[in-house]
PDB file of N, CA and C in Angstrom:
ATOM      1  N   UNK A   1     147.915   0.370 -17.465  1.00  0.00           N
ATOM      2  CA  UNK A   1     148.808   0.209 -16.333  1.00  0.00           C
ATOM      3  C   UNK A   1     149.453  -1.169 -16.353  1.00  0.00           C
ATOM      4  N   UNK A   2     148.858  -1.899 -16.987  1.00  0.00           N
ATOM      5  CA  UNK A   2     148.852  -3.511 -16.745  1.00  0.00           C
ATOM      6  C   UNK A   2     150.011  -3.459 -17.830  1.00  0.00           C
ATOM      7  N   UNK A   3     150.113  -3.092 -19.097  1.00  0.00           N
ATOM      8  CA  UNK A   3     150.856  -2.694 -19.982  1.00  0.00           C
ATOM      9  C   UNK A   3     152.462  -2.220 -19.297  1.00  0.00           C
ATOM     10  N   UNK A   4     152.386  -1.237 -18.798  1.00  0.00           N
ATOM     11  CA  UNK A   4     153.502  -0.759 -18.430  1.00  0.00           C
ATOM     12  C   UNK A   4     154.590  -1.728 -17.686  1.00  0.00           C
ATOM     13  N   UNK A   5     153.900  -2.401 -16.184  1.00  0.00           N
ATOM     14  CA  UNK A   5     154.238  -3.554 -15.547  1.00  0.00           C
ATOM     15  C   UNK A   5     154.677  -4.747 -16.613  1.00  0.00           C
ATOM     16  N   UNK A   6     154.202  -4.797 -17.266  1.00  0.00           N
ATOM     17  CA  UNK A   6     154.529  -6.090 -18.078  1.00  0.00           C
ATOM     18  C   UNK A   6     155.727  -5.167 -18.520  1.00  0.00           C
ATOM     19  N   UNK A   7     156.165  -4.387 -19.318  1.00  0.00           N
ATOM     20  CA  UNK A   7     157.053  -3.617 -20.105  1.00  0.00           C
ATOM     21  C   UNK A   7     158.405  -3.691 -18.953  1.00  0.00           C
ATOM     22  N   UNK A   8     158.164  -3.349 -17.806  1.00  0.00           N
ATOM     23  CA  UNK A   8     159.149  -3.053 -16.762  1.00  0.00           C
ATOM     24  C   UNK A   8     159.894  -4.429 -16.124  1.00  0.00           C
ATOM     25  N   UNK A   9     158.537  -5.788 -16.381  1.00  0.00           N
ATOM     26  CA  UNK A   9     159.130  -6.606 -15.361  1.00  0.00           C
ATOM     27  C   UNK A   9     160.079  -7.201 -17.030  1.00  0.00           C
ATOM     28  N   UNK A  10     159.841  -7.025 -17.869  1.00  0.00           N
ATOM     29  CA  UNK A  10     160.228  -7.931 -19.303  1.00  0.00           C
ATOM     30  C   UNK A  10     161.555  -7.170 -19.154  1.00  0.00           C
ATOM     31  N   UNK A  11     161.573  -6.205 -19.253  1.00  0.00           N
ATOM     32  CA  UNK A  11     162.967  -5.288 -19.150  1.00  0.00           C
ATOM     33  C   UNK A  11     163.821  -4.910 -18.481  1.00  0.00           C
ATOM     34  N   UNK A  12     163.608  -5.010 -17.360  1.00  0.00           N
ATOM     35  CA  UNK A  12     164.276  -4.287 -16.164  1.00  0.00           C
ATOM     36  C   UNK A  12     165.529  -4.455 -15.787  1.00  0.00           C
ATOM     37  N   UNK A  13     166.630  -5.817 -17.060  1.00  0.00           N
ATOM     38  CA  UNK A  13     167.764  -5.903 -16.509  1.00  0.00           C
ATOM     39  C   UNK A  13     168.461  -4.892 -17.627  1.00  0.00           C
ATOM     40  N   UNK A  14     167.749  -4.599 -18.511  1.00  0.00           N
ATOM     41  CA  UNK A  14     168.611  -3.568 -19.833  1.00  0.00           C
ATOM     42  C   UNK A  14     167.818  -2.307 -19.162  1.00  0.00           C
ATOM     43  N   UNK A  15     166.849  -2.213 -18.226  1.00  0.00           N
ATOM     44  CA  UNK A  15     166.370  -0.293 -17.826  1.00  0.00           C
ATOM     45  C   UNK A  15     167.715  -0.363 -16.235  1.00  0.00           C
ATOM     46  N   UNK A  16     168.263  -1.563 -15.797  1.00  0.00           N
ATOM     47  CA  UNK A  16     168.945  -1.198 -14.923  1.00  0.00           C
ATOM     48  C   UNK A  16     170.704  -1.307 -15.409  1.00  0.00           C
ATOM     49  N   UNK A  17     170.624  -1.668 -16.489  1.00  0.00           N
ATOM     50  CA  UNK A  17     171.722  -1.655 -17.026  1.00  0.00           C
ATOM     51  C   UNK A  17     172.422  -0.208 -17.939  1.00  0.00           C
ATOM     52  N   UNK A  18     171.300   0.235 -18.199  1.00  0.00           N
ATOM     53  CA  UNK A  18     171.429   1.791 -18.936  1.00  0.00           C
ATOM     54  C   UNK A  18     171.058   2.873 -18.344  1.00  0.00           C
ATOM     55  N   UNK A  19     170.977   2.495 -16.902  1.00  0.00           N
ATOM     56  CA  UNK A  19     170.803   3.518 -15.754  1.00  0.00           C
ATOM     57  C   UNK A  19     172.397   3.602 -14.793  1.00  0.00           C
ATOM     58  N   UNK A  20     172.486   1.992 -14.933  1.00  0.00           N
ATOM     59  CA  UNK A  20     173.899   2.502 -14.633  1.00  0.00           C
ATOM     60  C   UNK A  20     175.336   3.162 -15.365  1.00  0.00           C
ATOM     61  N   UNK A  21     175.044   2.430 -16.631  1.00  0.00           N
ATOM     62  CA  UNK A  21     176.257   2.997 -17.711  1.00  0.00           C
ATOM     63  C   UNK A  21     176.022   4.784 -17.922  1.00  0.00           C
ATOM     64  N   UNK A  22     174.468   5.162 -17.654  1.00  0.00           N
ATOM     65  CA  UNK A  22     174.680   6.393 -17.353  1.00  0.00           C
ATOM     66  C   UNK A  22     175.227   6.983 -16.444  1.00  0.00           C
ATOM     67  N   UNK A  23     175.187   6.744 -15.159  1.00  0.00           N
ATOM     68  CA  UNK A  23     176.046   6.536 -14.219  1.00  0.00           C
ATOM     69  C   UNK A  23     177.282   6.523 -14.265  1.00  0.00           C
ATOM     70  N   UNK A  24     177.669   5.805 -14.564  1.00  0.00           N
ATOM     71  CA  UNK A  24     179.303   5.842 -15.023  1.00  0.00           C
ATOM     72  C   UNK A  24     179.761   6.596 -15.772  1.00  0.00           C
ATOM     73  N   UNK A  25     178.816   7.126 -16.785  1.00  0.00           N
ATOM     74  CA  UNK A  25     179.329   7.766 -17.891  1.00  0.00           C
ATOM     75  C   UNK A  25     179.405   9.350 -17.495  1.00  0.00           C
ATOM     76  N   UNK A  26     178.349   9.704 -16.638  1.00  0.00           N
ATOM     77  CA  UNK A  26     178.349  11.143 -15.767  1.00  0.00           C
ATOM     78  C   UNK A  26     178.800  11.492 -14.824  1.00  0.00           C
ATOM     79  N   UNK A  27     179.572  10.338 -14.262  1.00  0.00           N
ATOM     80  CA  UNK A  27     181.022  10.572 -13.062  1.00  0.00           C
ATOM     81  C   UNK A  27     182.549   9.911 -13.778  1.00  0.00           C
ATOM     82  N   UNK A  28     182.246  10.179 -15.171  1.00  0.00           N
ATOM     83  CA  UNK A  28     183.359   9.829 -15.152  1.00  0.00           C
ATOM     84  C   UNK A  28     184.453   8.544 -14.986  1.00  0.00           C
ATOM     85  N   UNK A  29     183.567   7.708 -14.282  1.00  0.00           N
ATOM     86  CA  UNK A  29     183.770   6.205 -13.447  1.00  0.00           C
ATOM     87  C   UNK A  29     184.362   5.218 -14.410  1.00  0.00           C
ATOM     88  N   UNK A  30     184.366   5.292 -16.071  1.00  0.00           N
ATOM     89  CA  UNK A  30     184.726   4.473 -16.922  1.00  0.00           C
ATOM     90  C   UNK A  30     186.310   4.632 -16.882  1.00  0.00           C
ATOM     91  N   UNK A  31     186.958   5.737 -16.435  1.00  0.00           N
ATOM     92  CA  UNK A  31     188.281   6.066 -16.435  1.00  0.00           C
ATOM     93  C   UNK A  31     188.887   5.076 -15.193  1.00  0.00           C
ATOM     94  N   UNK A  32     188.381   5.022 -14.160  1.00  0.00           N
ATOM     95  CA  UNK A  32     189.174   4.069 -13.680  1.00  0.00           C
ATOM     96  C   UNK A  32     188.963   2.150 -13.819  1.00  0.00           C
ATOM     97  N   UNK A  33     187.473   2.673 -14.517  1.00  0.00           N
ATOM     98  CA  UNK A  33     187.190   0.958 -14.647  1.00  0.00           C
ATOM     99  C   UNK A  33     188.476   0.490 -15.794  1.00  0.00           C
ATOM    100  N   UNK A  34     188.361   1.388 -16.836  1.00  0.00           N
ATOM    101  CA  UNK A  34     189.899   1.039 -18.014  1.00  0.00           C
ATOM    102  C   UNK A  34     190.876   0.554 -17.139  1.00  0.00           C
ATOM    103  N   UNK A  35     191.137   1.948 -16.096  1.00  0.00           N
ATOM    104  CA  UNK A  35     192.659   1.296 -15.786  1.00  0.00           C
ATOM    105  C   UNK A  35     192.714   0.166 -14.902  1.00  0.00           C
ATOM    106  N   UNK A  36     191.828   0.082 -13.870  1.00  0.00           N
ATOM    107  CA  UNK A  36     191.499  -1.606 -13.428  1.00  0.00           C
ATOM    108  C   UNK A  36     191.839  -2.887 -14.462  1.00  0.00           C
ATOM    109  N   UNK A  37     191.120  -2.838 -15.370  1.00  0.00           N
ATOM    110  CA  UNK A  37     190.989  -3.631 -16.296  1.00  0.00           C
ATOM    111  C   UNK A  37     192.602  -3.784 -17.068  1.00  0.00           C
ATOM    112  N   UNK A  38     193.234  -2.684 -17.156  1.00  0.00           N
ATOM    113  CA  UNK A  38     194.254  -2.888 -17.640  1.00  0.00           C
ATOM    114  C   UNK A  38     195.390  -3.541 -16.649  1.00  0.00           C
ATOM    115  N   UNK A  39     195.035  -2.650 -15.304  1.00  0.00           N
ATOM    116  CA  UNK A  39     196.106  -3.767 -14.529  1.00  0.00           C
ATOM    117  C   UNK A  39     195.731  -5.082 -14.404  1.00  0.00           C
ATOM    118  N   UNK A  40     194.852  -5.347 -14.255  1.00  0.00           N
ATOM    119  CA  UNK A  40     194.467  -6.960 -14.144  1.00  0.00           C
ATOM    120  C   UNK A  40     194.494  -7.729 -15.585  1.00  0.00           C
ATOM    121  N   UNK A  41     195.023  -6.956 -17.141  1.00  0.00           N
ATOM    122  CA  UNK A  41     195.271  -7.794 -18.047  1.00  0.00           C
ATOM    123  C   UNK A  41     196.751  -8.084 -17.972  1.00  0.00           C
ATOM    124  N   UNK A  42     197.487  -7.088 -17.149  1.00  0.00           N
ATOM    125  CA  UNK A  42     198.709  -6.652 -17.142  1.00  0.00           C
ATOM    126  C   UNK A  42     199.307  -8.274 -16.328  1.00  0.00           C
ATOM    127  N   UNK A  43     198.361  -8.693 -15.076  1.00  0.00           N
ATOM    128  CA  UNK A  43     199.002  -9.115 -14.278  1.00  0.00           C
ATOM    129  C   UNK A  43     198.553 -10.567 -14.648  1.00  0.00           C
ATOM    130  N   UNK A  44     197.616 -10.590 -15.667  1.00  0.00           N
ATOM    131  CA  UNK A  44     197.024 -11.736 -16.373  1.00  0.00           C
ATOM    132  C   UNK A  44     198.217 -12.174 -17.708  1.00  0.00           C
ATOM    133  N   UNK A  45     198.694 -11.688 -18.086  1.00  0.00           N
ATOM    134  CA  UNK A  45     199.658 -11.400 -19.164  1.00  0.00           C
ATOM    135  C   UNK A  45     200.880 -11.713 -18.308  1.00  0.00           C
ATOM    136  N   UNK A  46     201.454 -10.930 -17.241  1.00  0.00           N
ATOM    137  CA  UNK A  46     202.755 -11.724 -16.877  1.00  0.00           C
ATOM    138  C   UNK A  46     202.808 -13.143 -16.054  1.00  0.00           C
ATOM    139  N   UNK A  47     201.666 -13.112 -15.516  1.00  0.00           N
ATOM    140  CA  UNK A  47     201.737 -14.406 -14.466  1.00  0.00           C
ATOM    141  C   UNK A  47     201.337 -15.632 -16.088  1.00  0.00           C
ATOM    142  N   UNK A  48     200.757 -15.718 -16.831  1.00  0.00           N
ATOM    143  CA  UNK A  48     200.855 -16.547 -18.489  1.00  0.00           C
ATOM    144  C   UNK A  48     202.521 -16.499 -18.478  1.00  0.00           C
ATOM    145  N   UNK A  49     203.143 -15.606 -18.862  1.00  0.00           N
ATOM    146  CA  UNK A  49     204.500 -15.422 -18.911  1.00  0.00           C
ATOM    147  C   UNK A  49     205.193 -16.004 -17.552  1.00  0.00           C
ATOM    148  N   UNK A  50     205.291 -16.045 -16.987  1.00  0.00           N
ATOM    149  CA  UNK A  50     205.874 -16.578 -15.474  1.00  0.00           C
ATOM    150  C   UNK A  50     205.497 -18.084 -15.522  1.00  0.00           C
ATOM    151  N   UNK A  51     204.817 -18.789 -15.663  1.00  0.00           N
ATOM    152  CA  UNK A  51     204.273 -20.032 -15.960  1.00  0.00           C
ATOM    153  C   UNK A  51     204.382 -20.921 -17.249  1.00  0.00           C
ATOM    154  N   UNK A  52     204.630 -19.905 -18.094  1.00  0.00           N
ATOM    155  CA  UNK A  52     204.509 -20.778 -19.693  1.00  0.00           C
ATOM    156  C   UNK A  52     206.078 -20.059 -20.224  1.00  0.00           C
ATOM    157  N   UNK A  53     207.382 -20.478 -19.340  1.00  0.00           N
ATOM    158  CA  UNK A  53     208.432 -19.174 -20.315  1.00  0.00           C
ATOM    159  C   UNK A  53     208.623 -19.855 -21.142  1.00  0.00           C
ATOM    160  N   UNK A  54     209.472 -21.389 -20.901  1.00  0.00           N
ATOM    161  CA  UNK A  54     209.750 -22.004 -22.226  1.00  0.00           C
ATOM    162  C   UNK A  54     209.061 -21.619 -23.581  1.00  0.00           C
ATOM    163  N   UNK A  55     207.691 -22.304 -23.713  1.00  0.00           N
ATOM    164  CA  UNK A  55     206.873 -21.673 -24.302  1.00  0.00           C
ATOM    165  C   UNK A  55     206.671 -20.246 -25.091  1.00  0.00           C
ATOM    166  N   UNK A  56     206.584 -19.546 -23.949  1.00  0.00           N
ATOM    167  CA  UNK A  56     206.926 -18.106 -24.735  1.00  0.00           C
ATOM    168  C   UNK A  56     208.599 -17.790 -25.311  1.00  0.00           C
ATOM    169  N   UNK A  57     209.115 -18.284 -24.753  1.00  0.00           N
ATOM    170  CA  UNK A  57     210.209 -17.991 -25.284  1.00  0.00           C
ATOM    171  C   UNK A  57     210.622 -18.496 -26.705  1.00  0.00           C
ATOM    172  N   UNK A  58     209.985 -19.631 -26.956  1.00  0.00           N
ATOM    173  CA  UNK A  58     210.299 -20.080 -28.428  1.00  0.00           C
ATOM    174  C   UNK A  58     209.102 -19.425 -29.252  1.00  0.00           C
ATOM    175  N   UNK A  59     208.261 -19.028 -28.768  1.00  0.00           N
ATOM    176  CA  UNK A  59     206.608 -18.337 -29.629  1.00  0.00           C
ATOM    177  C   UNK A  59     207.752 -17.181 -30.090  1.00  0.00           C
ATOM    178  N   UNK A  60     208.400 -16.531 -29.118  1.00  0.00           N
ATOM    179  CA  UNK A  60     208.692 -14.921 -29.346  1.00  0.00           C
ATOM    180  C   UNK A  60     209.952 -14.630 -30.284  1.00  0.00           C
ATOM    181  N   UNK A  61     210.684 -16.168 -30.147  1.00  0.00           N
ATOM    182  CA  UNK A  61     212.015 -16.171 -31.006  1.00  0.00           C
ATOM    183  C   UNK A  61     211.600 -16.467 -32.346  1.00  0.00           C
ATOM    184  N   UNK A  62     210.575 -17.565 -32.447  1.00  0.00           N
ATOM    185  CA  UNK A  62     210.009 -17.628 -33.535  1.00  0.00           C
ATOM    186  C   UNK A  62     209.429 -16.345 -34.813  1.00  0.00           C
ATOM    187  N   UNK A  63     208.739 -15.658 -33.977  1.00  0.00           N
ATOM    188  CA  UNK A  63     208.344 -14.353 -34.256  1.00  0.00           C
ATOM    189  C   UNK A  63     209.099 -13.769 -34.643  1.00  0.00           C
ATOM    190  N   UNK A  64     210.257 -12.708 -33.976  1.00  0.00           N
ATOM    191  CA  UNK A  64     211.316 -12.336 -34.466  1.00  0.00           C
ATOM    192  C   UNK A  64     212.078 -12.925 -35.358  1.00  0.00           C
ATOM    193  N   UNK A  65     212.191 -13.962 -35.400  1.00  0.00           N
ATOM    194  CA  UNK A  65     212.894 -14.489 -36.934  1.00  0.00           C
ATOM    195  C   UNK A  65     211.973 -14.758 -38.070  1.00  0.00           C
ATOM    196  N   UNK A  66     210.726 -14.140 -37.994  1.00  0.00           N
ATOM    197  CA  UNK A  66     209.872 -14.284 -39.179  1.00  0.00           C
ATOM    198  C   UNK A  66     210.100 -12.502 -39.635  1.00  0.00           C
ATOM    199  N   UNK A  67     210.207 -11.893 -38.556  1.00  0.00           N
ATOM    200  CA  UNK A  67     210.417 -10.702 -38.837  1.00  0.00           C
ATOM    201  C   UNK A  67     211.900 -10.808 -39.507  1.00  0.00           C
TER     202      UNK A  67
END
């Protein structure tokens, strides 16, 4: 018994971590975590762009003329 307790308290953030990804994975729930994630790279990506244009603007001209 003493065994087990030791096993549970050593582990318990990867037995509560693969209890939830099951979780997620049996409702389905990863479909909107993606698209979360994508709007918030989306809005991470233009507000970089909104702040750095100069910058991007010569990165992107650069680019295209390597192309």
């Amino acid at each position: 018994m003493e065994d087990i307790k030791n096993f549970l308290s050593k582990y318990k953030g990867a037995i509560i971590g693969v209890i939830v990804a099951i979780i997620i994975l049996a409702t389905r729930l990863y479909e909107v975590i993606v698209g979360i994630l994508l709007i918030l790279a989306g809005a991470f990506v233009g507000n970089y762009i909104q702040q750095n244009k100069d910058e991007v603007k010569d990165k992107t001209k650069k680019f295209i003329d390597k192309m």
